[in-house]
Protein backbone atom coordinates (compact mmCIF):
# COMPACT_ATOMS: atom_id res chain seq x y z
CA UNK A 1 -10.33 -31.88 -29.42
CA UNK A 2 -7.32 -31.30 -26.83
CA UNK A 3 -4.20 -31.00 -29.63
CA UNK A 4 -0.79 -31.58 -28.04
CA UNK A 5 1.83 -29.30 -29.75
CA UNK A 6 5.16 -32.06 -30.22
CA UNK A 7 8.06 -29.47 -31.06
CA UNK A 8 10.54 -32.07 -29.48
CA UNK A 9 10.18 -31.32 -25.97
CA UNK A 10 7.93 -33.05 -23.01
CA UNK A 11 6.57 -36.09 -22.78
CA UNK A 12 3.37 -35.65 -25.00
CA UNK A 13 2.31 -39.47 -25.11
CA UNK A 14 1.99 -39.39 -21.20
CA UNK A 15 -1.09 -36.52 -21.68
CA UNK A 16 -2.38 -38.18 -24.74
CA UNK A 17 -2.74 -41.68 -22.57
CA UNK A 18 -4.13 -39.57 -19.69
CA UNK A 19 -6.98 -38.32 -22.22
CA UNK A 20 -7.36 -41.61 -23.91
CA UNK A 21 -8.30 -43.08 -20.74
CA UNK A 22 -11.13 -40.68 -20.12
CA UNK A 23 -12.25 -40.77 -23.60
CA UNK A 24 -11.39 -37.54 -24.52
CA UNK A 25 -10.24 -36.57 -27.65
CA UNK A 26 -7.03 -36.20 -28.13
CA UNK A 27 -4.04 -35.43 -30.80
CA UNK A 28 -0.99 -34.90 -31.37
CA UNK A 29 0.02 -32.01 -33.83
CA UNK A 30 3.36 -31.73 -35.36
CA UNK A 31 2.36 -28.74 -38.46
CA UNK A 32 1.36 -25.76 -38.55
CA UNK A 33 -1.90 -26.96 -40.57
CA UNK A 34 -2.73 -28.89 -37.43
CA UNK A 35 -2.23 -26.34 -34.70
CA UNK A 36 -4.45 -23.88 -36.96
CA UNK A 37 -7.53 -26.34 -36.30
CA UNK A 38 -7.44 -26.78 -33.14
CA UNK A 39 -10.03 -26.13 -30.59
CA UNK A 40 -7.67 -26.45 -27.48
CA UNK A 41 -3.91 -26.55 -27.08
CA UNK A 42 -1.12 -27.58 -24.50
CA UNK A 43 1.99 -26.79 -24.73
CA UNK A 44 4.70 -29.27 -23.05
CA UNK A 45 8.18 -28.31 -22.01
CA UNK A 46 11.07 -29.33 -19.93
CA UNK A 47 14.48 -28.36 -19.90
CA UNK A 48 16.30 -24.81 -20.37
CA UNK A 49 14.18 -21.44 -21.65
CA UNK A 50 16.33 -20.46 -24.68
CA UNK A 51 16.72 -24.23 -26.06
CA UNK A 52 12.83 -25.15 -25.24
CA UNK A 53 11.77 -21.23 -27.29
CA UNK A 54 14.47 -21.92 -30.02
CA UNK A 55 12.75 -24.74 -30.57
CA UNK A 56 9.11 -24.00 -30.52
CA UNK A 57 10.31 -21.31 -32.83
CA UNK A 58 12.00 -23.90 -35.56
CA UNK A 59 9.01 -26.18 -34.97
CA UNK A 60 7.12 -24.66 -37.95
CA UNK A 61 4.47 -23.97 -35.20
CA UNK A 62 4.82 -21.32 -33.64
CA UNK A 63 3.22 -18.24 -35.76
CA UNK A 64 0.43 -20.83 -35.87
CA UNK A 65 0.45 -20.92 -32.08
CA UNK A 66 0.85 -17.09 -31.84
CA UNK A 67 -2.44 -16.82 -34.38
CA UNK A 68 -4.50 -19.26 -32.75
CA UNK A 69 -3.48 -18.05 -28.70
CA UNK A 70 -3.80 -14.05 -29.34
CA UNK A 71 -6.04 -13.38 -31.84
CA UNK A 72 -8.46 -16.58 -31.95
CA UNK A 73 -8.57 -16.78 -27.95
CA UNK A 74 -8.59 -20.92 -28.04
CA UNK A 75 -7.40 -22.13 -24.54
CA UNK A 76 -4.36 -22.95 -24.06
CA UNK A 77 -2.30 -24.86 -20.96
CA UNK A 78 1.68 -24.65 -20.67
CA UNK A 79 2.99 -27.00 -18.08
CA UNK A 80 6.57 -27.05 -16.58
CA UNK A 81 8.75 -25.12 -19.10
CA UNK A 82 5.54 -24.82 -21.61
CA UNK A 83 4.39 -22.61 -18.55
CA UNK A 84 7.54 -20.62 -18.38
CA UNK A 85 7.93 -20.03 -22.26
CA UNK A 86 4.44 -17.82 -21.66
CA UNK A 87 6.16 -15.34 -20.18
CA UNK A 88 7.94 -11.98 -21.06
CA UNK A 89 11.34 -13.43 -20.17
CA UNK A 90 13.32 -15.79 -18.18
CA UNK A 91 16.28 -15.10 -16.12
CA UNK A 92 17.17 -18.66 -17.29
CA UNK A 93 18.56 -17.42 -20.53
CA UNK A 94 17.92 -14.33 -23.03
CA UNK A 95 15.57 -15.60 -25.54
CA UNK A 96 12.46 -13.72 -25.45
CA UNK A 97 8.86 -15.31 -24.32
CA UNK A 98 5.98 -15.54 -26.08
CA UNK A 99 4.40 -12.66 -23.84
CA UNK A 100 0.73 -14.28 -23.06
CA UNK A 101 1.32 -13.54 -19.60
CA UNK A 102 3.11 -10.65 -18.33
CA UNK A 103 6.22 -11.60 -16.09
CA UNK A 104 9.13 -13.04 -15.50
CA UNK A 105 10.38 -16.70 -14.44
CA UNK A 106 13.31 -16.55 -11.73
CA UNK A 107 15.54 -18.69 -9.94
CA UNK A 108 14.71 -19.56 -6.45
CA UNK A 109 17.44 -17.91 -4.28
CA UNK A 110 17.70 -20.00 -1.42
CA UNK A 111 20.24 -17.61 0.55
CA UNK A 112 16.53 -16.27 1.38
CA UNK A 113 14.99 -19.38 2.87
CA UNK A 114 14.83 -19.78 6.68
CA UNK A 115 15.56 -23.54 6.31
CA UNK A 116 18.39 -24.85 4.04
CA UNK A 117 16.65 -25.83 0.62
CA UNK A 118 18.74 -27.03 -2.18
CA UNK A 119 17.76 -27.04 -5.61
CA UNK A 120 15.43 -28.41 -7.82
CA UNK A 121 12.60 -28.31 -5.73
CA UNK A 122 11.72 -31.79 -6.57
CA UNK A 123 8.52 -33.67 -5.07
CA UNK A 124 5.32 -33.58 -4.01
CA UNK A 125 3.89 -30.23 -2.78
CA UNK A 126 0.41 -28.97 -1.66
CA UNK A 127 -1.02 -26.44 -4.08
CA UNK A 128 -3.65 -23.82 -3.43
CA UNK A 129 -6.02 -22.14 -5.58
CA UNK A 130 -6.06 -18.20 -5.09
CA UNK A 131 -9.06 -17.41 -6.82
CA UNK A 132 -11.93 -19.56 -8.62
CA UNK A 133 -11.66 -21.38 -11.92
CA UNK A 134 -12.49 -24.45 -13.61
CA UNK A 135 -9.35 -25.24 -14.25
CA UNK A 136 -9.33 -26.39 -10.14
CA UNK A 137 -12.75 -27.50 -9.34
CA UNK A 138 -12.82 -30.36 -7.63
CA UNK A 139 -9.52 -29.43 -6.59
CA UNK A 140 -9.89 -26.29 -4.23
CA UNK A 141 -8.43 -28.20 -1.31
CA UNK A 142 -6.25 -31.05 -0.22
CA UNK A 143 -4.56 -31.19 -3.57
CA UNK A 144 -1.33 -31.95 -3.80
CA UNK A 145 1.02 -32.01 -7.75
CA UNK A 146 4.58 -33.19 -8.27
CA UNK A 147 7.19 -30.53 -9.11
CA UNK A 148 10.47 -30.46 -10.86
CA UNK A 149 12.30 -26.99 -11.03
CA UNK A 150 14.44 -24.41 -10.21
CA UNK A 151 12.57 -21.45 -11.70
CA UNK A 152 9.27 -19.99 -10.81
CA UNK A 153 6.96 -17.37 -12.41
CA UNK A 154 6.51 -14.06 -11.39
CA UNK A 155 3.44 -12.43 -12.18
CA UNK A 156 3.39 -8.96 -13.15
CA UNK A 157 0.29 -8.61 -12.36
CA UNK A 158 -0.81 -10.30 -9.07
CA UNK A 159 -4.38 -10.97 -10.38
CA UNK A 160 -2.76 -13.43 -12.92
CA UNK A 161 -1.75 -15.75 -10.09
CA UNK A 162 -4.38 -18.77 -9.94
CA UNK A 163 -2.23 -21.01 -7.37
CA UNK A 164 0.36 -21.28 -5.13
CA UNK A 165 2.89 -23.47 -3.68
CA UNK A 166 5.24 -23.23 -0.94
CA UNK A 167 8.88 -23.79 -1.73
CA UNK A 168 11.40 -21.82 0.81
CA UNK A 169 8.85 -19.36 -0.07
CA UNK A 170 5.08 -18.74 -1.71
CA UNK A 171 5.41 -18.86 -5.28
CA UNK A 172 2.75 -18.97 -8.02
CA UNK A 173 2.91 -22.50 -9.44
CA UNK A 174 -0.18 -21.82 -11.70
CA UNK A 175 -1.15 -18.64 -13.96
CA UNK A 176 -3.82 -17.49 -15.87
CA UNK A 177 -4.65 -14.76 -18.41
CA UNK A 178 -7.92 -14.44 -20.36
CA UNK A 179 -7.70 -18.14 -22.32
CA UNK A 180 -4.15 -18.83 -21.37
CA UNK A 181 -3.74 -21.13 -18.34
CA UNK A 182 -0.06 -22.17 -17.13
CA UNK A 183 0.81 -25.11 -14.20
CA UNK A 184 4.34 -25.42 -13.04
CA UNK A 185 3.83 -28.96 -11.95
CA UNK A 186 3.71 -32.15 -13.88
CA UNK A 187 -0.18 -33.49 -13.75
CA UNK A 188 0.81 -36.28 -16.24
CA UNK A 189 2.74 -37.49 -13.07
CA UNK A 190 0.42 -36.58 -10.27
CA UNK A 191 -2.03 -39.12 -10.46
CA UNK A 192 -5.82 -38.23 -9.55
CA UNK A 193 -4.60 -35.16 -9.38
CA UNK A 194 -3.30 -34.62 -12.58
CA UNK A 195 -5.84 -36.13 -14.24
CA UNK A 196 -8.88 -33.99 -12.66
CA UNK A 197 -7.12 -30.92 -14.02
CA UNK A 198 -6.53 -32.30 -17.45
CA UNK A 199 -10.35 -33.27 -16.92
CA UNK A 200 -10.87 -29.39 -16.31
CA UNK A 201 -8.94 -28.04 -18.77
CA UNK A 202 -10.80 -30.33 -21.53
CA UNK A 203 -14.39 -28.61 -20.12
CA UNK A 204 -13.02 -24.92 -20.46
């Protein structure tokens, strides 16, 4: 069962209709009772850092979350902002992360790109895998996500990188630690794409 974690924030219905229409099961968990059962979890976000972990936090599910991620080892995929919110800290705000993967999310400072760039970095983009996981098979080349963002993560440790994009610069657009996976694109809105990784992440 793929549980959805609804703390207010992303559009949870989109992946729920995306799973429905492979006939995979699906919910979507608003308690803490719910998040406790579950056998796989994504976390949605979109918006800033501090408002997205301020909420999470006054969702009733996060020490639930926290249980089930660190010391139960269920998989679990953050996209967008749910992606961000896995790491130590953002330079988007001061709230603190939930720490599953070590590093920070920064702004893109385009004063560094060769070409003029303005932000978001909004669009389609070609994304490649830097090291093998289910979580891309089928997807290893020619696969392309749509992005929405101004912020990127930063590994702290480069092994945790599991995909990259090019935006001005490389950046990691996907991470991965032990059971926690994280994509900064939308697959809800990237078609075949998207779907093939939800696919993947389901088979984990």
């Amino acid at each position: 069962m793929i549980s959805i974690i609804d703390y207010g924030l992303g559009n949870v219905l989109a992946f729920a209709n995306m799973y429905r229409r492979m006939a995979i099961p699906v919910a979507i968990v608003r308690s803490e009772a719910e998040v406790a059962q579950a056998s796989k979890l994504i976390l949605p976000g979109v918006g800033a850092f501090d408002y997205a972990m301020e909420s999470f936090r006054d969702s009733g599910m996060y020490e639930a979350a926290m249980r089930r991620v660190v010391e139960d080892r269920v998989p679990v995929l953050g996209i967008c902002v749910g992606m961000q919110m896995m790491a130590s800290r953002s330079e988007e705000g001061t709230a603190a992360g939930l720490g599953w993967v070590k590093g920070v999310v920064r702004k893109f400072d385009t004063t560094q790109f060769a070409q003029r760039t303005h932000l978001p970095h909004m669009g389609w983009n070609d994304v490649h895998p830097t090291k093998s996981s289910h979580l891309f098979e089928g997807l290893e080349k020619e696969a392309r996500f749509y992005f929405l963002h101004s912020y990127y993560f930063e590994c702290e440790n480069p092994g945790d990188t599991l995909a990259t994009a090019e935006y001005g610069s490389e950046f990691a657009c996907a991470v991965n630690h032990e059971n926690v996976y994280g994509v900064q694109f939308h697959p809800e809105k990237s078609h075949e794409f998207g779907a093939r990784l939800l696919r993947n992440f389901a088979e984990i």
